[in-house]
PDB file of N, CA and C in Angstrom:
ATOM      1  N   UNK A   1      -4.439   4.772 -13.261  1.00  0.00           N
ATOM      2  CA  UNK A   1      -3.238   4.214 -12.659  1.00  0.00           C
ATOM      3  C   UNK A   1      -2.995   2.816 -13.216  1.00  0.00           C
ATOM      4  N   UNK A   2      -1.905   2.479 -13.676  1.00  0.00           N
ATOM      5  CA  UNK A   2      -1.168   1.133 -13.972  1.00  0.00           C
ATOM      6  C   UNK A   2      -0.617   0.370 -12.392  1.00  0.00           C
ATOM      7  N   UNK A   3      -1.097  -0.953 -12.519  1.00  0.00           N
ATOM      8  CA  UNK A   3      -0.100  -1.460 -11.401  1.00  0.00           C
ATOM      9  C   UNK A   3       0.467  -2.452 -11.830  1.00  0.00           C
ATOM     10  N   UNK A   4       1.456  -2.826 -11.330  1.00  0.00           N
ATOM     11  CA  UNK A   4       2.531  -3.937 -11.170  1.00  0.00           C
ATOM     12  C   UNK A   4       2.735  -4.522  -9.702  1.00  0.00           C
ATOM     13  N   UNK A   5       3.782  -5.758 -10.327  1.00  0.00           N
ATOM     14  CA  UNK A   5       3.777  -6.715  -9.512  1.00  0.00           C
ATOM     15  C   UNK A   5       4.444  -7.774  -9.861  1.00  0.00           C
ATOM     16  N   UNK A   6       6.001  -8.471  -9.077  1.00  0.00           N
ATOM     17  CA  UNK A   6       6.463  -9.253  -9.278  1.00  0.00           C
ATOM     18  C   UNK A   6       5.708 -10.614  -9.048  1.00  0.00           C
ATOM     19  N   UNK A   7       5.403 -11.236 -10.041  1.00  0.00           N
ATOM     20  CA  UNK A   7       4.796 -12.435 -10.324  1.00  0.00           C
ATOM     21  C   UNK A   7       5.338 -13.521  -9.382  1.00  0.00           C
ATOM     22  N   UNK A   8       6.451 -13.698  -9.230  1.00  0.00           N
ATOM     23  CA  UNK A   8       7.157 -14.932  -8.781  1.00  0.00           C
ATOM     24  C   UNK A   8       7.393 -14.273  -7.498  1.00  0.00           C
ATOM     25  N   UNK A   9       7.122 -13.630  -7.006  1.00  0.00           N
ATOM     26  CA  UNK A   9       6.666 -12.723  -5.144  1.00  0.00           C
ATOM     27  C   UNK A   9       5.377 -13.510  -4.863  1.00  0.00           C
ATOM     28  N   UNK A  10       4.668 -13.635  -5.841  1.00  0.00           N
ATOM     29  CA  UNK A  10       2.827 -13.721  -5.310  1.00  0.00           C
ATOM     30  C   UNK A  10       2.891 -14.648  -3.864  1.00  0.00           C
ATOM     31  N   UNK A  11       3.143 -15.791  -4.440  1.00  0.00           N
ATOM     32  CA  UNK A  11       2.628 -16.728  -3.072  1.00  0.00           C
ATOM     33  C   UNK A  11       3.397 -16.042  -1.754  1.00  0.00           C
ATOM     34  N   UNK A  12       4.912 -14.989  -1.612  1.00  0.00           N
ATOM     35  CA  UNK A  12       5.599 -14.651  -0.820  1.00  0.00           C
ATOM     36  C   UNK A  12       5.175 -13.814   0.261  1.00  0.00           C
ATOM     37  N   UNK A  13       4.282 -12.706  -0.797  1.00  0.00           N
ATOM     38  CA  UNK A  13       3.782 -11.338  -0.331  1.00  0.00           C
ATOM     39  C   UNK A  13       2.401 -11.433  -0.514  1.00  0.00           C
ATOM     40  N   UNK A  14       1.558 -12.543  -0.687  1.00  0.00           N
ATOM     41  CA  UNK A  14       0.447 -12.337  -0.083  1.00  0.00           C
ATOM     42  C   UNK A  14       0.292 -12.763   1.819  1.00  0.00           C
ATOM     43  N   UNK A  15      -0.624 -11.487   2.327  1.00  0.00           N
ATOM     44  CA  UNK A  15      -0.597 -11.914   3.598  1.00  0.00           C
ATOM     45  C   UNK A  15      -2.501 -11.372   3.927  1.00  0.00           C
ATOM     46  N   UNK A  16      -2.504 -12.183   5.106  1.00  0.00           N
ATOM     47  CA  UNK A  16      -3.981 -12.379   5.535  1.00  0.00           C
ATOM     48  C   UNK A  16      -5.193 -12.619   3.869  1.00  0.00           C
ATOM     49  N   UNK A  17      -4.054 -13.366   3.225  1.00  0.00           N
ATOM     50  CA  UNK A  17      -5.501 -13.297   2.342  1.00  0.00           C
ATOM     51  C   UNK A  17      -5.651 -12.782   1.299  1.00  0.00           C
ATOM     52  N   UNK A  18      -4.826 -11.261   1.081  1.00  0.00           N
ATOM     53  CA  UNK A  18      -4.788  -9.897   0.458  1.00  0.00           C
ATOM     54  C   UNK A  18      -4.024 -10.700  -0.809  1.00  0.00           C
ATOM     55  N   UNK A  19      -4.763 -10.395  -2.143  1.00  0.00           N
ATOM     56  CA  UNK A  19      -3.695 -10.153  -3.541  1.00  0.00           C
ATOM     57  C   UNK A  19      -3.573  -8.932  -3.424  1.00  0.00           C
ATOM     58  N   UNK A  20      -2.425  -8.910  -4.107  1.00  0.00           N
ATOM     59  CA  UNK A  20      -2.095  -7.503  -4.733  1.00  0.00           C
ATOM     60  C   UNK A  20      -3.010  -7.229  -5.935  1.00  0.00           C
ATOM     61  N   UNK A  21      -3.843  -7.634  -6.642  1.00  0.00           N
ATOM     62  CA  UNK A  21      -5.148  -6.707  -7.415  1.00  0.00           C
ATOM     63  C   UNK A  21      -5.857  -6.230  -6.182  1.00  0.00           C
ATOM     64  N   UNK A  22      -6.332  -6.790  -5.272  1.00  0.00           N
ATOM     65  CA  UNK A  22      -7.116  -6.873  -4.031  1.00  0.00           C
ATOM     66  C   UNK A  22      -6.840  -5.304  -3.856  1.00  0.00           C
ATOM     67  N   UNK A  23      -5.205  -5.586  -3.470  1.00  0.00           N
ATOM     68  CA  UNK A  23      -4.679  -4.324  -2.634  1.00  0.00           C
ATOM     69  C   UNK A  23      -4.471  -2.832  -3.430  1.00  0.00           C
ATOM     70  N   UNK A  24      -4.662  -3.311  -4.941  1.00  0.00           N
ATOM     71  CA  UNK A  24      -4.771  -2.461  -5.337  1.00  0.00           C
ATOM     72  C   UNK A  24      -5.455  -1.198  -5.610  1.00  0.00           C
ATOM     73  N   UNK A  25      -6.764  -1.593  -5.038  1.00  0.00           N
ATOM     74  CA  UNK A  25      -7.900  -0.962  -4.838  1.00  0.00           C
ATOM     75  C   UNK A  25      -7.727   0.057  -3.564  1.00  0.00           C
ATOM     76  N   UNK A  26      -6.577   0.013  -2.893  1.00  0.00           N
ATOM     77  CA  UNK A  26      -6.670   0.763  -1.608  1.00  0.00           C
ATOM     78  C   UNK A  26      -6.598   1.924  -2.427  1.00  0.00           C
ATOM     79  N   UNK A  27      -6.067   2.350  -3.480  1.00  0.00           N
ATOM     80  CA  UNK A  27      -5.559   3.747  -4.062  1.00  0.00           C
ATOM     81  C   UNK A  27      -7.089   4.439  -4.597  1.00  0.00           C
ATOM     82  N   UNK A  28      -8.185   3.547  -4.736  1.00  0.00           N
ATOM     83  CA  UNK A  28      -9.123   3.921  -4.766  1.00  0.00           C
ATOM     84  C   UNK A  28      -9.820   4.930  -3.431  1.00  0.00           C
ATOM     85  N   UNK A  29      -9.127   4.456  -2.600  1.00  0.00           N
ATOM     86  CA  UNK A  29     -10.017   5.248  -1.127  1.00  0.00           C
ATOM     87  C   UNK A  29      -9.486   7.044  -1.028  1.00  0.00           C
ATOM     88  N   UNK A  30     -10.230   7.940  -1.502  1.00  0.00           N
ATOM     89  CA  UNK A  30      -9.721   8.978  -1.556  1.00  0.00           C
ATOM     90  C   UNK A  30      -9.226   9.074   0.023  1.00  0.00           C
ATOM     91  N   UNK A  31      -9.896   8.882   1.169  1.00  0.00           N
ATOM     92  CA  UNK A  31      -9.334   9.113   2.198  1.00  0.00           C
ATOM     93  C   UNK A  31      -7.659   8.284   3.141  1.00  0.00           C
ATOM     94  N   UNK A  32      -7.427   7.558   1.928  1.00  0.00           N
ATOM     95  CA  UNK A  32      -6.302   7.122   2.242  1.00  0.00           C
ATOM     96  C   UNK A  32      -4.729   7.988   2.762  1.00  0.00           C
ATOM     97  N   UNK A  33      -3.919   7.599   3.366  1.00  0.00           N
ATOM     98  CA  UNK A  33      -3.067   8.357   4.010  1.00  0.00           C
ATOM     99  C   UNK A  33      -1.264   7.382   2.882  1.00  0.00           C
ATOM    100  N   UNK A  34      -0.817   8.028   2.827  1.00  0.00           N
ATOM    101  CA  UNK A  34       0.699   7.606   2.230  1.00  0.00           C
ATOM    102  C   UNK A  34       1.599   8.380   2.996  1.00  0.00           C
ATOM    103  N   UNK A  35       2.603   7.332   3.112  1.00  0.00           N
ATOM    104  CA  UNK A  35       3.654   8.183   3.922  1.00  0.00           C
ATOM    105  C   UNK A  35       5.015   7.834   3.083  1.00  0.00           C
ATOM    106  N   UNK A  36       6.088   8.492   2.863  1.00  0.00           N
ATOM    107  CA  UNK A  36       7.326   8.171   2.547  1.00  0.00           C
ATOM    108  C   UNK A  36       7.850   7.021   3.275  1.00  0.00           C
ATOM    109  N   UNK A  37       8.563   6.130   3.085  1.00  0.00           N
ATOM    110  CA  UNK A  37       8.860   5.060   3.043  1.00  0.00           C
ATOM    111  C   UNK A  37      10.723   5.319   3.928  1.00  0.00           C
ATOM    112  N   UNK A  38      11.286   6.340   4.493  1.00  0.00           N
ATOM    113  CA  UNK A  38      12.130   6.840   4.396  1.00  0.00           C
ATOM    114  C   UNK A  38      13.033   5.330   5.134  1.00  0.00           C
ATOM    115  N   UNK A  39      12.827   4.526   5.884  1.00  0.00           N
ATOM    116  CA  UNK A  39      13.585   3.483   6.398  1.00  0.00           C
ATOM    117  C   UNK A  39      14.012   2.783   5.034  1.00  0.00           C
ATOM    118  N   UNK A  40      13.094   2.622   3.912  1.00  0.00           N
ATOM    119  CA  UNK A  40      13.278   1.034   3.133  1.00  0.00           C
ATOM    120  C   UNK A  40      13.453   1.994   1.760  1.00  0.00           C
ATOM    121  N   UNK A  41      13.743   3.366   1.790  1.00  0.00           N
ATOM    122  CA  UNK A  41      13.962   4.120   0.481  1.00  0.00           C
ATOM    123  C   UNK A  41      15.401   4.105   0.498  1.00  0.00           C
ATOM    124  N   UNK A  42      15.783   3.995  -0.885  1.00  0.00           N
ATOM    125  CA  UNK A  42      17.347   4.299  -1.449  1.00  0.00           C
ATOM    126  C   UNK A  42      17.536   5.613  -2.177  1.00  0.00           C
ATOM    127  N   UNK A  43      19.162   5.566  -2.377  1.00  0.00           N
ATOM    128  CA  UNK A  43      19.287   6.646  -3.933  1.00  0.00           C
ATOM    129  C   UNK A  43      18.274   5.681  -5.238  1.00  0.00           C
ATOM    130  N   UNK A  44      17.938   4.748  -5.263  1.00  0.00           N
ATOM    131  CA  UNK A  44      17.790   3.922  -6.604  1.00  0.00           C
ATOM    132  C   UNK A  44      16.258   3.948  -6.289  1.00  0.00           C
ATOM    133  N   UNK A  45      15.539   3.735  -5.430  1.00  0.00           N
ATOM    134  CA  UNK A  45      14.197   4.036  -5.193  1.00  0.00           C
ATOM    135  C   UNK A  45      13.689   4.513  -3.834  1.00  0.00           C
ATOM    136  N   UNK A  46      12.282   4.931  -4.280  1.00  0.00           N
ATOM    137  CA  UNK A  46      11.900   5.495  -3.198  1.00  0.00           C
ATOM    138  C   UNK A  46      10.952   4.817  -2.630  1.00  0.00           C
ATOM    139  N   UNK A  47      10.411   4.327  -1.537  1.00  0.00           N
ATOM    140  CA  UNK A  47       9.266   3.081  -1.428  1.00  0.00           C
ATOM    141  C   UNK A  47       8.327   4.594  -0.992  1.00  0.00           C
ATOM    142  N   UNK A  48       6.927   3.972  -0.211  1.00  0.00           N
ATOM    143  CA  UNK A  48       5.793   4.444  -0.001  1.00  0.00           C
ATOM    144  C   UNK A  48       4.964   3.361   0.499  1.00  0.00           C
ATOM    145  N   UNK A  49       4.388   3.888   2.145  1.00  0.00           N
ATOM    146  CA  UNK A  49       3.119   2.711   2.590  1.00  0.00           C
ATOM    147  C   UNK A  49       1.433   3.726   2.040  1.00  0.00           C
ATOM    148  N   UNK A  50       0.952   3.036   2.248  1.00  0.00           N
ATOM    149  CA  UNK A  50      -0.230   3.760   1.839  1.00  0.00           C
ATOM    150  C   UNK A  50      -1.237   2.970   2.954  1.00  0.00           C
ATOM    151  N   UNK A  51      -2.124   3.552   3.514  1.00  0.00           N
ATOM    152  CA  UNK A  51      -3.314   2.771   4.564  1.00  0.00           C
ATOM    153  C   UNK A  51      -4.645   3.562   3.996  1.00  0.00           C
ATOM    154  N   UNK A  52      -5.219   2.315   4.157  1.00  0.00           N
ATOM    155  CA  UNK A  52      -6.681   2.915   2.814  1.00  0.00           C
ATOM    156  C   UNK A  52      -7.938   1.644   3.208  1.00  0.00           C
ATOM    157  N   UNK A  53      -8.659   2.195   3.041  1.00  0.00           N
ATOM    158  CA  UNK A  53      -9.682   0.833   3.115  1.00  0.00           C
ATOM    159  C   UNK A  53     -10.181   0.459   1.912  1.00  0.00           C
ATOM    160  N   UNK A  54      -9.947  -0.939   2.054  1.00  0.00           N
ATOM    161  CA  UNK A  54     -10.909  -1.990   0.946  1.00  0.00           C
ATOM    162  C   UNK A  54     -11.505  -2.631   1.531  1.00  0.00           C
ATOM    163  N   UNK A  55     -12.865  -2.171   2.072  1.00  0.00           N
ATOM    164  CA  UNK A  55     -13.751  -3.269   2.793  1.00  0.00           C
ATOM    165  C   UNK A  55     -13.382  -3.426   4.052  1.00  0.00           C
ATOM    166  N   UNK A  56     -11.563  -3.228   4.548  1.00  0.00           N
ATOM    167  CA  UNK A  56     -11.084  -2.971   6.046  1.00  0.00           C
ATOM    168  C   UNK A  56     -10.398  -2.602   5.241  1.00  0.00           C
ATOM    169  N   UNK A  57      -9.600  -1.918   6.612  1.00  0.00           N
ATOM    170  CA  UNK A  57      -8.196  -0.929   6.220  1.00  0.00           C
ATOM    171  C   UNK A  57      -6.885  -2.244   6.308  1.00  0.00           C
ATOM    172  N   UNK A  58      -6.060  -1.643   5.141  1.00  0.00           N
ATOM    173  CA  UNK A  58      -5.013  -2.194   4.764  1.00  0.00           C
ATOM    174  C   UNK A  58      -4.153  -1.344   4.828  1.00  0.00           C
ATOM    175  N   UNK A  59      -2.465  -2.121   4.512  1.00  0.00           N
ATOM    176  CA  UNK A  59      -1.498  -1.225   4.718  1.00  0.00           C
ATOM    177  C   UNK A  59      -0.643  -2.519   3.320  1.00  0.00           C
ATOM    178  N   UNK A  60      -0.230  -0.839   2.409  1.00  0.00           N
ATOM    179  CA  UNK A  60       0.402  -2.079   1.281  1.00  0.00           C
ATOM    180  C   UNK A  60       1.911  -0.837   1.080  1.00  0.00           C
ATOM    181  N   UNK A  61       2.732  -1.198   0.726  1.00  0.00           N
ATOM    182  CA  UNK A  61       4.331  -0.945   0.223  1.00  0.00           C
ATOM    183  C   UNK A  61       4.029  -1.151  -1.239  1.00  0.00           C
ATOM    184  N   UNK A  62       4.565   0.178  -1.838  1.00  0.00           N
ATOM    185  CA  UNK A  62       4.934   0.334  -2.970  1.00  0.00           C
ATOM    186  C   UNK A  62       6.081   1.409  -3.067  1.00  0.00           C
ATOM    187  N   UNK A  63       6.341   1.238  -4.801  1.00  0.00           N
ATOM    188  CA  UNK A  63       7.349   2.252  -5.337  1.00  0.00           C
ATOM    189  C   UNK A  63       6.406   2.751  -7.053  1.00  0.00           C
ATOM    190  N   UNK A  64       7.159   3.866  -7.359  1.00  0.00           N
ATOM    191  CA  UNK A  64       6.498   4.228  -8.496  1.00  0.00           C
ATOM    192  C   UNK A  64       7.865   4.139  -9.438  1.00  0.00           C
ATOM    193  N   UNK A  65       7.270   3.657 -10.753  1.00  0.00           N
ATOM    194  CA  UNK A  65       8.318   3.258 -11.979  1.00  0.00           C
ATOM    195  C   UNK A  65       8.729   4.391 -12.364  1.00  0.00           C
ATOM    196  N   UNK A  66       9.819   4.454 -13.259  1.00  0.00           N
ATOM    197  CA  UNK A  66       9.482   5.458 -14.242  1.00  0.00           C
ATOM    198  C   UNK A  66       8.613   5.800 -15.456  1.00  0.00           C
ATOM    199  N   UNK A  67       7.951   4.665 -15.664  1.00  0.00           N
ATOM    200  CA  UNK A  67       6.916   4.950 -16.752  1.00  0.00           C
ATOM    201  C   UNK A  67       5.481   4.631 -16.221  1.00  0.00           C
ATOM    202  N   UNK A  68       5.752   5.576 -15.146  1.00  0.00           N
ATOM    203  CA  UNK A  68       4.153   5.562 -13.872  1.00  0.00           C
ATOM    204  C   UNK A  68       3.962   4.714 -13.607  1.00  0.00           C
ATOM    205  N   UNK A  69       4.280   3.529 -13.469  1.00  0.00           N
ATOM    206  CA  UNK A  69       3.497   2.197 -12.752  1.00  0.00           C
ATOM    207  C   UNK A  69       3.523   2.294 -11.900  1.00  0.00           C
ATOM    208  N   UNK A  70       2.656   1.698 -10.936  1.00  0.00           N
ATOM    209  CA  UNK A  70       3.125   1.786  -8.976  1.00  0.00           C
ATOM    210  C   UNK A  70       3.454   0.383  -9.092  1.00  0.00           C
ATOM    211  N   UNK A  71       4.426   0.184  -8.669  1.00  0.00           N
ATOM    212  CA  UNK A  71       4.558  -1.970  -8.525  1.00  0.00           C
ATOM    213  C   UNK A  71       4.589  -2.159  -7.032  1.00  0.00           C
ATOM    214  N   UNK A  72       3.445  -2.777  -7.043  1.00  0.00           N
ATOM    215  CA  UNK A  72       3.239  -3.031  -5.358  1.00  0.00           C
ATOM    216  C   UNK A  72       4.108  -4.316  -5.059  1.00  0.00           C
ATOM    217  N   UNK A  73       4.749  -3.677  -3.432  1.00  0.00           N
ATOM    218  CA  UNK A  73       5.290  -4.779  -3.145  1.00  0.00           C
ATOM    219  C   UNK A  73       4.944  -5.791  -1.527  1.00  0.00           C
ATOM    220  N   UNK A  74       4.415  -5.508  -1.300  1.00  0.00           N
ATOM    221  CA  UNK A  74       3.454  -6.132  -0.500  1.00  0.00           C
ATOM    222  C   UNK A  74       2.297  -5.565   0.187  1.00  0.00           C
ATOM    223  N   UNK A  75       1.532  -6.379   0.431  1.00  0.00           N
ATOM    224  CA  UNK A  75       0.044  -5.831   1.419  1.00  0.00           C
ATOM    225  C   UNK A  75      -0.120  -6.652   2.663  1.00  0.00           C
ATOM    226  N   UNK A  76      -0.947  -6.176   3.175  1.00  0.00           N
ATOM    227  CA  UNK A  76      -1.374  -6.941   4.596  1.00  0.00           C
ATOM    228  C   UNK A  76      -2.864  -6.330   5.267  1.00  0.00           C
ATOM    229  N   UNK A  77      -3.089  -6.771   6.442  1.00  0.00           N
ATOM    230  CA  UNK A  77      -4.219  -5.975   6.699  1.00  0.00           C
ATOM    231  C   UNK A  77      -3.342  -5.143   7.753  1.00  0.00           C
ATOM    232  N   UNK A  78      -4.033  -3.603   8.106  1.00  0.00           N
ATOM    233  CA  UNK A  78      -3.488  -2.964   8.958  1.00  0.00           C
ATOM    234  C   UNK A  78      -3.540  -3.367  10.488  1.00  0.00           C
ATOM    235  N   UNK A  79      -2.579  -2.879  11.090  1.00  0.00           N
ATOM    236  CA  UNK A  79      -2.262  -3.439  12.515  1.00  0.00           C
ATOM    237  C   UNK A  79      -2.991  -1.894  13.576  1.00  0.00           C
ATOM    238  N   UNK A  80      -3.221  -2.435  14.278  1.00  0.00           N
ATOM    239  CA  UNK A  80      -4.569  -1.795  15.452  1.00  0.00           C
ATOM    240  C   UNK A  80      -3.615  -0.336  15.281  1.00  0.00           C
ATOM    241  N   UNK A  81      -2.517  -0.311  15.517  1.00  0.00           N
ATOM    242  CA  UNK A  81      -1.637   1.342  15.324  1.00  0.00           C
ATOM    243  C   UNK A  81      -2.196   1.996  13.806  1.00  0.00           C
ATOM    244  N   UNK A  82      -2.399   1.416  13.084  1.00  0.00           N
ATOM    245  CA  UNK A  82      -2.428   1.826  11.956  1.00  0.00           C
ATOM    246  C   UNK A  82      -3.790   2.285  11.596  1.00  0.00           C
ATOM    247  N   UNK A  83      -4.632   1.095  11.467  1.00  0.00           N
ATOM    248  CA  UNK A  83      -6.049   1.816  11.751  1.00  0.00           C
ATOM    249  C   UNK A  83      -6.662   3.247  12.005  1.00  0.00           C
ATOM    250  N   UNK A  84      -6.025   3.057  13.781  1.00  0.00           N
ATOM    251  CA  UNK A  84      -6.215   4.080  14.573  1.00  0.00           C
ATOM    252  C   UNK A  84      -5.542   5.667  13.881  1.00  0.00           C
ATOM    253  N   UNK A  85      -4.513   5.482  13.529  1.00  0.00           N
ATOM    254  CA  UNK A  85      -3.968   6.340  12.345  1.00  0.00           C
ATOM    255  C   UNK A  85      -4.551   7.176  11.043  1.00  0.00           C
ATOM    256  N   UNK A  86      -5.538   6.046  10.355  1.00  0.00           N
ATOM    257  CA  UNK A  86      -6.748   5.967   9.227  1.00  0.00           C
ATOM    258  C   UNK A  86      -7.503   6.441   9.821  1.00  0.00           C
ATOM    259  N   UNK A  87      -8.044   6.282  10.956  1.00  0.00           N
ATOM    260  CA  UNK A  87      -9.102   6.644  11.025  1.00  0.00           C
ATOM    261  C   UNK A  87      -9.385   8.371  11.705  1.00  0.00           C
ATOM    262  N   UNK A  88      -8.419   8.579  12.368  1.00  0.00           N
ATOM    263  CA  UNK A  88      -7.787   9.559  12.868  1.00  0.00           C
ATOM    264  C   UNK A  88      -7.974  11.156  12.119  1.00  0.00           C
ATOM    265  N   UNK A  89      -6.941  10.213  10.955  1.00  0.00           N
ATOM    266  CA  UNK A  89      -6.785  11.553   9.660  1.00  0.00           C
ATOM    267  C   UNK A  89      -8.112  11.209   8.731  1.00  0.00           C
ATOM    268  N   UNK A  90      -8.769  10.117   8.841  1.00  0.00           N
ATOM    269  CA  UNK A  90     -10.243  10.337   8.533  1.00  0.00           C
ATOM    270  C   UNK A  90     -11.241  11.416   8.819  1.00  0.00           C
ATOM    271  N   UNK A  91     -11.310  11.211  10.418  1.00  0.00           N
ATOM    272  CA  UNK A  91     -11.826  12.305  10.644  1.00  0.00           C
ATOM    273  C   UNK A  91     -11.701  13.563  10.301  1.00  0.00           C
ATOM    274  N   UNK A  92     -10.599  14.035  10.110  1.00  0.00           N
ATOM    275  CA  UNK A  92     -10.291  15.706   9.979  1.00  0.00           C
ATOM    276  C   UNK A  92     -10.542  15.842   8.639  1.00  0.00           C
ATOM    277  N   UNK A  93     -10.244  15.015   7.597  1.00  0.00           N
ATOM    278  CA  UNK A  93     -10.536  15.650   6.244  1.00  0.00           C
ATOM    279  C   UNK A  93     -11.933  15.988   5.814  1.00  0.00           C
TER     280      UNK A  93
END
């Protein structure tokens, strides 16, 4: 996987801490969950959250390029709903 990332976002869209290399690693967690993005998707793109753990569970927004990149557009750490979510569909797989 290639990632991206608007440079001149960095200081904007980092939150609790999280870079986006950081966050990039969530795509590493096979047990991670992605959901369609359907509130913040257009005809012109489609977004995607993904909740995954790096060390704790995170929750990061992306879109995929057309020449495969994922360009992340922000991360954070996950909120107690979300977790509970991860950990949830953890179990069953």
């Amino acid at each position: 996987m290639i990632f991206e990332w608007d440079e001149s976002r960095i200081n904007k869209e980092i939150h609790d801490g999280i870079s986006f290399e950081y966050a990039a690693r969530v795509f590493l967690d096979s047990k991670r969950i992605e959901i369609i993005d359907k509130n913040h998707s257009d005809e012109t793109e489609e977004r995607f959250n993904v909740i995954g753990c790096v060390e704790r569970i995170l929750f990061v927004v992306y879109t995929e390029r057309n020449d495969n990149k994922i360009r992340i557009i922000s991360a954070r750490r996950a909120t107690p709903k979300e977790e509970k979510l991860y950990y949830e569909n953890y179990d069953i797989r």
